[in-house]
Protein backbone atom coordinates (compact mmCIF):
# COMPACT_ATOMS: atom_id res chain seq x y z
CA UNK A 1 -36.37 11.34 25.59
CA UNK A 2 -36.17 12.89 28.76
CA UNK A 3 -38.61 12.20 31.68
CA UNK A 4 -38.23 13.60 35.30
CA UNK A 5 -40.73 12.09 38.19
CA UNK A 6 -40.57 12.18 41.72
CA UNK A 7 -39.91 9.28 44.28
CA UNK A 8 -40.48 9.99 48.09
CA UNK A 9 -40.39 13.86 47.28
CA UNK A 10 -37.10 13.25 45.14
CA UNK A 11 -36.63 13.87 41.23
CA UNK A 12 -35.49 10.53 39.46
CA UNK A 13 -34.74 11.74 36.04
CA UNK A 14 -34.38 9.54 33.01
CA UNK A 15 -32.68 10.02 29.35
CA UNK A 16 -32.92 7.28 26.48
CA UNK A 17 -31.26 8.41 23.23
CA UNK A 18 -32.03 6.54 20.43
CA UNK A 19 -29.45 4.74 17.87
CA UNK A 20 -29.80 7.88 15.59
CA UNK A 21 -29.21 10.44 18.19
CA UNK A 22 -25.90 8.69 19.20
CA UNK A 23 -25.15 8.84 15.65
CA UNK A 24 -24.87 12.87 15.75
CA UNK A 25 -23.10 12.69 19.08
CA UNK A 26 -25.60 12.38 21.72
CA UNK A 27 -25.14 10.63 24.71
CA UNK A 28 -27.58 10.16 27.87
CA UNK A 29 -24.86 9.71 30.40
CA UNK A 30 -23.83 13.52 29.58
CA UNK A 31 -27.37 14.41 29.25
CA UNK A 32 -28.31 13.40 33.06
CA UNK A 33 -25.71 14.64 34.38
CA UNK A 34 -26.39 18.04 33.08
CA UNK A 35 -30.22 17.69 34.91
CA UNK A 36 -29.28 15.89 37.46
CA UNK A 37 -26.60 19.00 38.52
CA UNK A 38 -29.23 21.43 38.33
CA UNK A 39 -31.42 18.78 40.82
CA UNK A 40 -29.08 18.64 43.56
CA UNK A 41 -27.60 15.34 42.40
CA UNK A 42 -25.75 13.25 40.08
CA UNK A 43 -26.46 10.29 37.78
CA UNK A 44 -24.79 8.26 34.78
CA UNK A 45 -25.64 5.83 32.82
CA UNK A 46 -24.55 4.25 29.23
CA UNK A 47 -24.31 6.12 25.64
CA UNK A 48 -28.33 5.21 25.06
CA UNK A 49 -29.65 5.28 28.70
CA UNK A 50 -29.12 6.95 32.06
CA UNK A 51 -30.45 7.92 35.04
CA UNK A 52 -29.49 10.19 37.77
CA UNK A 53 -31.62 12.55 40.94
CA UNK A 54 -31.73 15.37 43.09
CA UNK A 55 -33.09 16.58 46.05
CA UNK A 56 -34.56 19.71 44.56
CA UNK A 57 -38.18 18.67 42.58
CA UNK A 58 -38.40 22.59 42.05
CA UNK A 59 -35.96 22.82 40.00
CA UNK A 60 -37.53 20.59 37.52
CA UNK A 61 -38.46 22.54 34.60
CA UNK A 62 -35.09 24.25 34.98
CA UNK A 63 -33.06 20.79 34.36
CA UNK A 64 -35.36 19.86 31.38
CA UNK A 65 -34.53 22.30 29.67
CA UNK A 66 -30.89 22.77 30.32
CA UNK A 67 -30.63 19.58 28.51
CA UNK A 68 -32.66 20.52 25.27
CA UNK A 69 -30.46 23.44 25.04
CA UNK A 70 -28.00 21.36 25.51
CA UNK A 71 -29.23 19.49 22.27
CA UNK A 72 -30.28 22.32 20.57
CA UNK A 73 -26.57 24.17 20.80
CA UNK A 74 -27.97 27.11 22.73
């Protein structure tokens, strides 16, 4: 799961992977920082949850799904 909001005009973004997704290699930490890039930021976390921000909420939709490609393989 992947969630973005906004706190005082800045994108917080959040990534929990569940035990089955870390199974077939996922791992939140890698998945935040791919959004949190695109935000204007940076972020880590653990294998099953992470968090990271930005400075750019516009960019949004664009770091969402940069990481489900990401999952996907595209």
């Amino acid at each position: 799961m992947a969630l973005i909001s906004s706190n005082d005009g800045k994108p917080v973004l959040v990534v929990a992977v569940s035990d089955a997704a870390k199974a077939a290699g996922l791992k939140a930490g890698s998945l935040v920082k791919i959004g949190s890039t695109i935000l204007g930021g940076g972020g880590g976390g653990k294998d099953d949850f992470a968090q990271g921000g930005g400075i750019d909420s516009s960019k949004s939709q664009a770091a969402l799904t940069a990481i489900t490609d990401s999952i996907s393989g595209k």
